[in-house]
N, C-alpha and C. Protein backbone atom coordinates (compact mmCIF):
# COMPACT_ATOMS: atom_id res chain seq x y z
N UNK A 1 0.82 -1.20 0.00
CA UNK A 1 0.00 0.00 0.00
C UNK A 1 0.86 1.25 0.00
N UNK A 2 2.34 1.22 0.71
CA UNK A 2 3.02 2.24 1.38
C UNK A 2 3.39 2.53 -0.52
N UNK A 3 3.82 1.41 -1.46
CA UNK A 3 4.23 1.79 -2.38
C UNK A 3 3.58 2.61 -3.56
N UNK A 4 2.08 1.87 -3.37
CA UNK A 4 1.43 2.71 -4.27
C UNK A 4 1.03 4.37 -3.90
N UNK A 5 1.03 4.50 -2.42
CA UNK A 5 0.48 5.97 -2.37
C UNK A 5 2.48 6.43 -2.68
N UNK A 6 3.33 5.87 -2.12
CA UNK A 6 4.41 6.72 -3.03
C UNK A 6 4.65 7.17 -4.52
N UNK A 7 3.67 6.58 -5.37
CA UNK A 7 4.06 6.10 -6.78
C UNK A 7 2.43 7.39 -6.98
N UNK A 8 1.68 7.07 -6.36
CA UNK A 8 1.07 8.28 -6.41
C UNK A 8 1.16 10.23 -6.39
N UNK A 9 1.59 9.89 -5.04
CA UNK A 9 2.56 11.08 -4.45
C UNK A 9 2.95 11.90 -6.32
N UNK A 10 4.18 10.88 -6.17
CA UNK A 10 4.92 11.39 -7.12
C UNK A 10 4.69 11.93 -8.78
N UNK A 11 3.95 10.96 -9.04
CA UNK A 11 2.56 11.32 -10.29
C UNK A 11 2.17 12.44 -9.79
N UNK A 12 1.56 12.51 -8.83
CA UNK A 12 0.73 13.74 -8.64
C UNK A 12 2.02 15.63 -8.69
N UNK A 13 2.98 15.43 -8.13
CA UNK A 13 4.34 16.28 -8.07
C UNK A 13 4.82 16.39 -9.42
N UNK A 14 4.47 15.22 -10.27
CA UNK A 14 5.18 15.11 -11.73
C UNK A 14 4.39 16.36 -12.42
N UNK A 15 2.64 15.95 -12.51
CA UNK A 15 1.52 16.42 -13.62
C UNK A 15 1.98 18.09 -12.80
N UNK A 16 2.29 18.69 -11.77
CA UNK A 16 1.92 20.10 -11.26
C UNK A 16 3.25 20.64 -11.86
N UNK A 17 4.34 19.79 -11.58
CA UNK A 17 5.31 20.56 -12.10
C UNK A 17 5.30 20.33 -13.96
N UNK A 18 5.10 19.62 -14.45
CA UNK A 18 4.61 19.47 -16.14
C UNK A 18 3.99 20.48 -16.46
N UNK A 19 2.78 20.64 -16.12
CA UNK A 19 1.44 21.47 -16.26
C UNK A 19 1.98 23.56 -16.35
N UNK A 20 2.86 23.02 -14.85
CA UNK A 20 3.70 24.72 -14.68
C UNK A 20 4.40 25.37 -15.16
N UNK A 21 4.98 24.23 -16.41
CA UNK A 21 6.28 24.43 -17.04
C UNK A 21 5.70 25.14 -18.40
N UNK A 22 6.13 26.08 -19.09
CA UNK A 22 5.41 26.36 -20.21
C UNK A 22 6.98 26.43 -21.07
N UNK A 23 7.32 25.86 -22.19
CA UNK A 23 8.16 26.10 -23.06
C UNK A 23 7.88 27.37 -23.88
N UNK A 24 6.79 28.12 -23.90
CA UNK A 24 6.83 29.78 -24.70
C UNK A 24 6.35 30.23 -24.07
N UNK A 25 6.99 30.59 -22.81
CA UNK A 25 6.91 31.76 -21.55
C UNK A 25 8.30 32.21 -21.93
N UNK A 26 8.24 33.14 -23.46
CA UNK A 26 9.84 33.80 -23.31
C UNK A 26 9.65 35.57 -23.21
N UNK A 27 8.71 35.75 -22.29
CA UNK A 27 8.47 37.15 -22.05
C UNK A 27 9.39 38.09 -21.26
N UNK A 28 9.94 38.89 -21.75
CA UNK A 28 10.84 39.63 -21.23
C UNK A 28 10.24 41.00 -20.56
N UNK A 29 10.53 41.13 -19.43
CA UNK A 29 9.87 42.19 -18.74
C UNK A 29 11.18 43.60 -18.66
N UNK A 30 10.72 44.49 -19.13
CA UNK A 30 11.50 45.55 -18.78
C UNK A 30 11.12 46.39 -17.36
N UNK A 31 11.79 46.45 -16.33
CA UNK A 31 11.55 47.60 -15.35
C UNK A 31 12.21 49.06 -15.81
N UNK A 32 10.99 50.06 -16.28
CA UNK A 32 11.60 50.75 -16.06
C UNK A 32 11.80 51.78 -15.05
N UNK A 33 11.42 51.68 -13.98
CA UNK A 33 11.90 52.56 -12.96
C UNK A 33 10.46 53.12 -12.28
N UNK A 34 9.95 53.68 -11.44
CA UNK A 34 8.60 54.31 -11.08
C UNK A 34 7.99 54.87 -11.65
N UNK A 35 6.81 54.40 -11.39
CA UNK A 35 6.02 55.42 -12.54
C UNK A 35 4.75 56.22 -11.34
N UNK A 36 5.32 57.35 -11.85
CA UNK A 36 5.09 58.30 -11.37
C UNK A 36 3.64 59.18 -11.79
N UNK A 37 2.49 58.51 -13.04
CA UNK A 37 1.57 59.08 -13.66
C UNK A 37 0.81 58.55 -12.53
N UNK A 38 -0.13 59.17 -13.15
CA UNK A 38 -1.58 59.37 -12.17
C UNK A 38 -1.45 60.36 -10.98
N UNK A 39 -2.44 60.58 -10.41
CA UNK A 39 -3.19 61.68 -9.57
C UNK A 39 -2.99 61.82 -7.79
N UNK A 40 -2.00 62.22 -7.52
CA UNK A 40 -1.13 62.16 -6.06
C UNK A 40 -1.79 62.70 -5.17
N UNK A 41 -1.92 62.90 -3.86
CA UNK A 41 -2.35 63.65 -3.26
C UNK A 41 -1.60 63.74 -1.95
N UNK A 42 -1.40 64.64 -1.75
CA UNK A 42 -0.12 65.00 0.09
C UNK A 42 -1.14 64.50 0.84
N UNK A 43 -0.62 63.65 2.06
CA UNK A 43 -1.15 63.30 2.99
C UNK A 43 -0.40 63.05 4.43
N UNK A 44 0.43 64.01 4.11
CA UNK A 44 1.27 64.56 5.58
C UNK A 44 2.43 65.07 4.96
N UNK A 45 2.57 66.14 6.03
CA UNK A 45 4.13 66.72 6.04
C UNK A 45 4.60 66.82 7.17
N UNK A 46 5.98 67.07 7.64
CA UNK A 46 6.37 67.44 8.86
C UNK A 46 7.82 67.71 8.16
N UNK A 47 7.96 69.14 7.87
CA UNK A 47 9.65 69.59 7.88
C UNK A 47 10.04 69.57 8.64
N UNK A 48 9.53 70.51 10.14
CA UNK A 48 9.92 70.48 11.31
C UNK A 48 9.47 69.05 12.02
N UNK A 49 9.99 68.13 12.36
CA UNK A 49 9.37 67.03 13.40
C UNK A 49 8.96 67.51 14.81
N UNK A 50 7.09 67.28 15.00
CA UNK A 50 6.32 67.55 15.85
C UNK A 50 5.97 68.86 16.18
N UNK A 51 6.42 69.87 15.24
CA UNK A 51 5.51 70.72 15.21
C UNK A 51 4.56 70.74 14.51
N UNK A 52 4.05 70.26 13.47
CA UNK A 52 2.31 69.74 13.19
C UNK A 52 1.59 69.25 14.56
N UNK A 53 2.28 67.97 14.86
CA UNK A 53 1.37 67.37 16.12
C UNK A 53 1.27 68.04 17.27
N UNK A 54 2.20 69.04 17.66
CA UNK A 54 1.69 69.77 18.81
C UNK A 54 0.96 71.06 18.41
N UNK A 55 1.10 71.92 17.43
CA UNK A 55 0.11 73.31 17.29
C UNK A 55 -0.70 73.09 16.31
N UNK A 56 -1.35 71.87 15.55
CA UNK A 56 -2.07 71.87 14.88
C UNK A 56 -3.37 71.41 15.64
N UNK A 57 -4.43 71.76 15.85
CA UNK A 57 -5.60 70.76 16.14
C UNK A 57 -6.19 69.56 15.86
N UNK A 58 -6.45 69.11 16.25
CA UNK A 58 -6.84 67.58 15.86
C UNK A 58 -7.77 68.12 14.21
N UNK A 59 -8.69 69.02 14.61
CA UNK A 59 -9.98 68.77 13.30
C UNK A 59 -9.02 69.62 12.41
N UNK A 60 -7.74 69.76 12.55
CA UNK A 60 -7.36 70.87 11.59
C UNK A 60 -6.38 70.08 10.34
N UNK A 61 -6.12 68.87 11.06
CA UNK A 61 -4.65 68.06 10.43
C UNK A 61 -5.21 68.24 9.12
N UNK A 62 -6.08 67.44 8.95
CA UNK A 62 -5.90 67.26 7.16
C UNK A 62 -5.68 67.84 6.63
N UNK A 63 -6.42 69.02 6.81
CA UNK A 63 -6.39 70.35 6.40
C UNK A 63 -4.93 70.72 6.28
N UNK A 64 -3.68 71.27 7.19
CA UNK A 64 -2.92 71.59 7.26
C UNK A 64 -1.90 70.70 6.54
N UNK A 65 -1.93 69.77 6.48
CA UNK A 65 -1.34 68.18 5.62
C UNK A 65 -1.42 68.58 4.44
N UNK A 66 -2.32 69.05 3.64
CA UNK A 66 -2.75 69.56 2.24
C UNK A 66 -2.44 70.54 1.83
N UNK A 67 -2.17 71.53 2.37
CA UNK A 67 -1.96 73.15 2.34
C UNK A 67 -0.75 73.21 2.10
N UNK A 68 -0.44 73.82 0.83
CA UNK A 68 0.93 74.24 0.30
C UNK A 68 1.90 74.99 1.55
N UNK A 69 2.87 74.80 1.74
CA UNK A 69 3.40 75.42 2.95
C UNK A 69 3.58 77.49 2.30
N UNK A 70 3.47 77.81 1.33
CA UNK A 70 3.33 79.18 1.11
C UNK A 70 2.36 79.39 1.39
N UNK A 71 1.03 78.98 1.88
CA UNK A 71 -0.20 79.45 2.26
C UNK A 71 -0.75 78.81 3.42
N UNK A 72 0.22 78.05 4.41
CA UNK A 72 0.51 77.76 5.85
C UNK A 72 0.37 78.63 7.02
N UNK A 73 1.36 79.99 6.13
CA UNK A 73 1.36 81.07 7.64
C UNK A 73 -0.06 81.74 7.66
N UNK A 74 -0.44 82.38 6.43
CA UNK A 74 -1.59 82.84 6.16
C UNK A 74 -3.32 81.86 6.80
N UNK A 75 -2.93 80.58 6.95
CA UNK A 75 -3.96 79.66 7.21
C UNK A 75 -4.10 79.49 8.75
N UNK A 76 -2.46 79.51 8.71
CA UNK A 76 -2.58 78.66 10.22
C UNK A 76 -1.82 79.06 11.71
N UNK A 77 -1.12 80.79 11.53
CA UNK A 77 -0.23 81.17 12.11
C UNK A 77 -0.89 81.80 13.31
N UNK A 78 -2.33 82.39 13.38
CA UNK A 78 -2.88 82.23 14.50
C UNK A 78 -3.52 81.17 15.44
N UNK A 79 -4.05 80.13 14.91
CA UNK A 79 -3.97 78.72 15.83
C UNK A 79 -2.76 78.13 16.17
N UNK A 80 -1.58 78.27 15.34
CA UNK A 80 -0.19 78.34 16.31
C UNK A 80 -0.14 79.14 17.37
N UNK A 81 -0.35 80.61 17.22
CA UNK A 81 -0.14 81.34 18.20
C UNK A 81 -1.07 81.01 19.40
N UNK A 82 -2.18 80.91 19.27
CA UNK A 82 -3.35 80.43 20.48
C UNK A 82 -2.79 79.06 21.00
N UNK A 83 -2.12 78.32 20.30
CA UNK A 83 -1.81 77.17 21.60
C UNK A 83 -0.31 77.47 21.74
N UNK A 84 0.07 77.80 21.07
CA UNK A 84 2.14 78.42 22.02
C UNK A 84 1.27 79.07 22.95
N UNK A 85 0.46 80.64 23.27
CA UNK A 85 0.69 81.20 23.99
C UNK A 85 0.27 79.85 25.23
N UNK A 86 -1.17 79.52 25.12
CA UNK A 86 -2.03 78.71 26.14
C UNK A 86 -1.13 77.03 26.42
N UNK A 87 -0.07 76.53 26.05
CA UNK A 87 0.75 76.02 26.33
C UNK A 87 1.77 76.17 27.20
N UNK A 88 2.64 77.24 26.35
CA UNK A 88 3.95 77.91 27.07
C UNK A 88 3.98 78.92 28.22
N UNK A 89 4.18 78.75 29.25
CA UNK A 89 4.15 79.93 30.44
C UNK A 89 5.23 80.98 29.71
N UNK A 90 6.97 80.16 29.40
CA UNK A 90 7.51 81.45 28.37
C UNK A 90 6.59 82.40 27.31
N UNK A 91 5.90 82.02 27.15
CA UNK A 91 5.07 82.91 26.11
C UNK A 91 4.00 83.47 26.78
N UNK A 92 3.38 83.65 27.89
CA UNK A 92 2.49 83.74 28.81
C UNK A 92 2.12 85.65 28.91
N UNK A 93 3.16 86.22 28.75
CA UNK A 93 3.20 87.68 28.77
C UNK A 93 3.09 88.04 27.66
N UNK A 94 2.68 89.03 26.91
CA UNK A 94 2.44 89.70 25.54
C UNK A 94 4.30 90.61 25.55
N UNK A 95 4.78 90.32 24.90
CA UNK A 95 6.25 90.60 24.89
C UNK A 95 7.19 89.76 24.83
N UNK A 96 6.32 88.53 25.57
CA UNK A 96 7.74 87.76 26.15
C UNK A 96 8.58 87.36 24.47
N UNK A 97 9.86 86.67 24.73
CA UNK A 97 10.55 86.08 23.30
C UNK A 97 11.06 84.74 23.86
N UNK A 98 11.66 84.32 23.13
CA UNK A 98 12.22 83.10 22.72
C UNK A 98 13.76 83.65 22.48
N UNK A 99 14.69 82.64 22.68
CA UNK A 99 16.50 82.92 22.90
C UNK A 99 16.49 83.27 21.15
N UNK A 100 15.62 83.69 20.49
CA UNK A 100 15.82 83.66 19.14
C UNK A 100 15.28 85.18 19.16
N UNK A 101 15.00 85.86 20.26
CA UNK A 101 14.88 87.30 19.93
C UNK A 101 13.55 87.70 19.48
N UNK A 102 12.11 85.91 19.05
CA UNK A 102 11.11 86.21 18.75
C UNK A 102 9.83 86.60 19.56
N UNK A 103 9.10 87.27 19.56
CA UNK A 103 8.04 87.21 20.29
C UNK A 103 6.89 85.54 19.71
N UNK A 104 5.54 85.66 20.10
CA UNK A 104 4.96 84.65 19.84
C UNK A 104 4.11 84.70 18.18
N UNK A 105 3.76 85.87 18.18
CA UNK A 105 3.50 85.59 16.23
C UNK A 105 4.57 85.61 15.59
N UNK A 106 5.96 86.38 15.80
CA UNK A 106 7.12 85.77 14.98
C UNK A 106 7.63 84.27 15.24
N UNK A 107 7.42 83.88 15.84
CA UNK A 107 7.85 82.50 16.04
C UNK A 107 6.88 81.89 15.69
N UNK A 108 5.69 82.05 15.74
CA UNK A 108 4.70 80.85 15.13
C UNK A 108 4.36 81.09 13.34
N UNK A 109 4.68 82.30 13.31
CA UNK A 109 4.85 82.60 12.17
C UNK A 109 5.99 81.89 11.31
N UNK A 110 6.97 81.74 11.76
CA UNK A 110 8.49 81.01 11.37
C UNK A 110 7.83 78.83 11.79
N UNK A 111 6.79 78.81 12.27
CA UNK A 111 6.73 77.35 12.71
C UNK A 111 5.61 77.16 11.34
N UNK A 112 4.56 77.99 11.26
CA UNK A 112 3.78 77.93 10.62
C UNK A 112 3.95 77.07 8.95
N UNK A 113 5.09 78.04 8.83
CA UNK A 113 5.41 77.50 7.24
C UNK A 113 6.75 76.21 7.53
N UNK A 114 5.55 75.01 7.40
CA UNK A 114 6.07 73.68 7.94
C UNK A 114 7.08 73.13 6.95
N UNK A 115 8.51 73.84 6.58
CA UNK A 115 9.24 73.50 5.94
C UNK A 115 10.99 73.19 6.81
N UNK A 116 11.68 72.52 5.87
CA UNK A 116 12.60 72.49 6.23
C UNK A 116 13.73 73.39 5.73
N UNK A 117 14.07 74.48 6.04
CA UNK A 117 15.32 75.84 5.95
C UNK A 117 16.32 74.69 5.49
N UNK A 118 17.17 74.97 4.11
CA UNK A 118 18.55 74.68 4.07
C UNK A 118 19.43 75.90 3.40
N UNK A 119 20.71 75.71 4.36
CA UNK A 119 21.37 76.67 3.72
C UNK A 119 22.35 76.55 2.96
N UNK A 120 22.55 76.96 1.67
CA UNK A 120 22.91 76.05 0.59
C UNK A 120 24.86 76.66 0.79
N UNK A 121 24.78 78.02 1.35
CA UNK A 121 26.55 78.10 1.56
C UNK A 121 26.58 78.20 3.16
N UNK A 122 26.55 77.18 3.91
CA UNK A 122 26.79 77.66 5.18
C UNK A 122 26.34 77.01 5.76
N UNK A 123 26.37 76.46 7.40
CA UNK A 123 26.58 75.82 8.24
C UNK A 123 25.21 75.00 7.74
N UNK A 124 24.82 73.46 7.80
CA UNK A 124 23.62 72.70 7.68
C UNK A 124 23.42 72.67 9.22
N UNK A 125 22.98 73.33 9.87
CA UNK A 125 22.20 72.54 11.36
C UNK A 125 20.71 72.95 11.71
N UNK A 126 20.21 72.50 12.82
CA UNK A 126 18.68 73.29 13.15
C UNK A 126 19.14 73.65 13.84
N UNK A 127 20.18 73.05 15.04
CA UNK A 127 20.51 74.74 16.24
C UNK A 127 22.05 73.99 16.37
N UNK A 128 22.75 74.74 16.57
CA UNK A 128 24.38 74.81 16.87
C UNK A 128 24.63 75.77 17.41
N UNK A 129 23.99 76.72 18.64
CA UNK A 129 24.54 78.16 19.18
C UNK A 129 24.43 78.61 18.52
N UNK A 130 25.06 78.96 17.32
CA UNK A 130 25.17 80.49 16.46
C UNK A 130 23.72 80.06 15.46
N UNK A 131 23.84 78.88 14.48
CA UNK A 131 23.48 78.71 13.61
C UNK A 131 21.77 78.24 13.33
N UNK A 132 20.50 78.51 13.28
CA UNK A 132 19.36 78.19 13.74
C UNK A 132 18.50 77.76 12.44
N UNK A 133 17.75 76.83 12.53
CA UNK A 133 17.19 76.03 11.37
C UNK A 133 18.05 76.45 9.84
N UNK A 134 18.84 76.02 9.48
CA UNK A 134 19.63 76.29 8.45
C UNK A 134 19.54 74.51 7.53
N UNK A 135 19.43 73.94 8.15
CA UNK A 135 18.98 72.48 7.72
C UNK A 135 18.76 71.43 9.06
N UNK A 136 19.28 70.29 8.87
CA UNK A 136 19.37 69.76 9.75
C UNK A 136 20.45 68.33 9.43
N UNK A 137 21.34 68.22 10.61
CA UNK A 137 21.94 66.97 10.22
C UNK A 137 21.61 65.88 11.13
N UNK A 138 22.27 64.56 10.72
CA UNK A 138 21.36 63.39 11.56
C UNK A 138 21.36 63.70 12.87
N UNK A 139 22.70 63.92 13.56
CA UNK A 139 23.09 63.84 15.01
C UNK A 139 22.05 65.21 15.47
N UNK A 140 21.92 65.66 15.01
CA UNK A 140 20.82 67.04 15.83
C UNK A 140 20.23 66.97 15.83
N UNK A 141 19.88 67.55 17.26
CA UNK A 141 18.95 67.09 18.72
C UNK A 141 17.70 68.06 18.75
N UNK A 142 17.20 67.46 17.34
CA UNK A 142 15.73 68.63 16.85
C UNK A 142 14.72 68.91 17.70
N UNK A 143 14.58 67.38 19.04
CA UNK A 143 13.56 67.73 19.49
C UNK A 143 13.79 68.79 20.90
N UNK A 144 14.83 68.35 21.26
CA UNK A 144 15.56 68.87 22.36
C UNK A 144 15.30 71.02 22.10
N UNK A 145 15.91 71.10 20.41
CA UNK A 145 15.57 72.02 20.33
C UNK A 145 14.63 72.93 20.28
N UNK A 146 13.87 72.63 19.69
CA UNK A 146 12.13 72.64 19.96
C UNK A 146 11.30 72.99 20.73
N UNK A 147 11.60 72.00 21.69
CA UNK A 147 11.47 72.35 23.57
C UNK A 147 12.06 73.54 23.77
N UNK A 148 13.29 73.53 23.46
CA UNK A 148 14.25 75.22 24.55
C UNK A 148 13.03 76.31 23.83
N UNK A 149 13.28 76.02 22.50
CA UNK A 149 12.42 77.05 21.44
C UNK A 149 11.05 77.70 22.34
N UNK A 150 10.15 76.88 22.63
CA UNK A 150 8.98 76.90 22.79
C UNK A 150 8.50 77.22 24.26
N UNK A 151 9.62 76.40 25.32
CA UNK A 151 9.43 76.69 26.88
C UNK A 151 10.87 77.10 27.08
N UNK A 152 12.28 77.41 26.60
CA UNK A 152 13.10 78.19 27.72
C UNK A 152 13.00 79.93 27.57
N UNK A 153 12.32 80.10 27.03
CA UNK A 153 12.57 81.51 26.97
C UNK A 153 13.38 82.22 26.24
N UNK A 154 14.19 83.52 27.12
CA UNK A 154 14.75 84.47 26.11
C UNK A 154 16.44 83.63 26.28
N UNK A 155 16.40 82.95 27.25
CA UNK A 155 17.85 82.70 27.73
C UNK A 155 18.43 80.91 28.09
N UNK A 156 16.77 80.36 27.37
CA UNK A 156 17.17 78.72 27.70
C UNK A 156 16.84 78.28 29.43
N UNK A 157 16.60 79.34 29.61
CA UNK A 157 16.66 78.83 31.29
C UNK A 157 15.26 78.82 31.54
N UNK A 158 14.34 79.16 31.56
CA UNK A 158 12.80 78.85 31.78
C UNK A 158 12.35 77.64 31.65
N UNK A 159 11.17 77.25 32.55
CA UNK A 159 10.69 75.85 32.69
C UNK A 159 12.12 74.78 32.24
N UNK A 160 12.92 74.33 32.64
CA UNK A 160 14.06 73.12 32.40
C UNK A 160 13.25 72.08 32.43
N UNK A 161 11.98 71.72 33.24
CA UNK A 161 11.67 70.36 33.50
C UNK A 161 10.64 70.25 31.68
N UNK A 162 10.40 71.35 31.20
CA UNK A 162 9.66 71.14 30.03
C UNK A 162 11.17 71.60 28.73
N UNK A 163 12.16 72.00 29.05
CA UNK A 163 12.63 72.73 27.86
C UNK A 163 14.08 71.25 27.38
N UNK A 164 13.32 70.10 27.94
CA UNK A 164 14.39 68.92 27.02
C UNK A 164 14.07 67.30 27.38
N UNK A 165 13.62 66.70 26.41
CA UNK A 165 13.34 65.37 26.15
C UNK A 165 14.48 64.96 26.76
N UNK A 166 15.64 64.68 27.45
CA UNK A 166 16.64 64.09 27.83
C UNK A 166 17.15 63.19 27.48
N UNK A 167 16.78 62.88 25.81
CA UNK A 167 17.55 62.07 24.66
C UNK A 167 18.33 62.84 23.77
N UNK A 168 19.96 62.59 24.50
CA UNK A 168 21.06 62.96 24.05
C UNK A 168 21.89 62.53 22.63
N UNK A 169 21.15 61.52 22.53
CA UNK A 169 22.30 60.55 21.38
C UNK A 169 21.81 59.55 20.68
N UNK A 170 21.86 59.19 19.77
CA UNK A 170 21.11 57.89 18.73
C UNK A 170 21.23 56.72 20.09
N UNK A 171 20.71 55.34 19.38
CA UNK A 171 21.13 54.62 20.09
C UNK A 171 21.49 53.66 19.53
N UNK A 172 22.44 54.06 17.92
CA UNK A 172 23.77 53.64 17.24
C UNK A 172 24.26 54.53 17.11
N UNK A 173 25.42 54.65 16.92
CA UNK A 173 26.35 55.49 16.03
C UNK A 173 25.76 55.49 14.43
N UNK A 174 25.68 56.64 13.63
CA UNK A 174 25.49 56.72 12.48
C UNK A 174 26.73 56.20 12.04
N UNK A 175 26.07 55.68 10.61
CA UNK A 175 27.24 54.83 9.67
C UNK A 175 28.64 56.15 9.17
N UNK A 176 29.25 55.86 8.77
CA UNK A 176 30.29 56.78 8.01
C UNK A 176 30.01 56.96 6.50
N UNK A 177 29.37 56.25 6.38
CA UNK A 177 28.68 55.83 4.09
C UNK A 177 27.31 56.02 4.51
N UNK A 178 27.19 56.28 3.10
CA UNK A 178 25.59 56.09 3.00
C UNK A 178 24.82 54.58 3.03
N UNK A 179 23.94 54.61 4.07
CA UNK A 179 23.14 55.47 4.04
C UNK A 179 22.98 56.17 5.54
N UNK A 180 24.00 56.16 5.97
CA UNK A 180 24.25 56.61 7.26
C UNK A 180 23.81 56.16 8.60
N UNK A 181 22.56 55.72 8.02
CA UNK A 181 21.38 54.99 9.37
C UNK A 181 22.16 53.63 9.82
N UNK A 182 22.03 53.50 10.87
CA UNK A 182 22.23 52.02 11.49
C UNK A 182 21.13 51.31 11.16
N UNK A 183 21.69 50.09 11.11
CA UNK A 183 20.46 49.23 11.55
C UNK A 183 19.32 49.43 12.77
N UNK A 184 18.34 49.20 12.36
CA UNK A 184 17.29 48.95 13.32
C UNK A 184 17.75 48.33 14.53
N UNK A 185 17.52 48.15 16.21
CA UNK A 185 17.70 47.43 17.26
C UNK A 185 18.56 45.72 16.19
């Protein structure tokens, strides 16, 4: 019995692989690369990381997700300003600034248009002491900055327990080649 269901078996493995095999399957597929036609639509941005998710409103995202960032400040630079001020105690006074010399509509005004600043002759960082959203490189500590931005004030020193995530450092070393990223855990 053991022989015939082997002799079966194998008939049966023979006809699937026969059947699968086609002798004029000589179709040659060209890739050429993405195709990019048809009808796109933006469905998030974040130049700056987490400034959408903290001054945008919940019923406002889509909205703001869609919106060309040249017609960002104009849309959305007073609902920035209404939750910096009602957030930030640094911003709490009509005057107060930010270590950037801004009051609260210049700075939400500068958050508003959700892009990323690069500076094409000159230092790439989002903050280095001197140098302020000019790009950004991997090792910088965007969110860290963000925080000082938003709660230290004119001098970094206001609210400390709100003005830094207390994540100092990847948790690899970036590569030396591209693509720079470490591996995942």
């Amino acid at each position: 019995m053991k022989t015939i269901q082997s002799i079966l078996g194998i008939l049966l493995v023979s006809m699937f692989t026969f059947t699968s095999c086609s002798s004029d399957d000589n179709t040659i597929i060209v890739d050429n690369g993405p195709d990019f036609s048809g009808t796109f639509t933006q469905q998030d941005q974040m130049g700056r990381p987490a400034v959408n998710t903290v001054f945008v409103s919940q019923a406002s995202k889509d909205n703001f997700n869609v919106t060309t960032p040249s017609q960002q400040n104009a849309a959305f630079q007073s609902m920035f300003e209404t939750n910096l001020t009602g957030l930030s105690p640094a911003f709490a006074n009509p005057g107060d600034q930010n270590a950037l010399g801004q009051d609260a509509a210049t700075f939400t005004g500068l958050l508003a248009t959700d892009v990323l600043n690069v500076s094409l002759d000159g230092t790439t960082t989002f903050y280095d002491g001197t140098n302020v959203l000019t790009g950004r490189a991997l090792a910088d500590d965007v969110i860290t900055v963000e925080l000082l931005l938003i709660f230290g004030g004119e001098d970094f020193t206001e609210n400390p327990n709100l003005s830094d995530d207390h994540v100092d450092a990847n948790d690899k070393p970036f590569l030396p080649s591209f693509p720079y990223l470490a591996t995942p855990w």
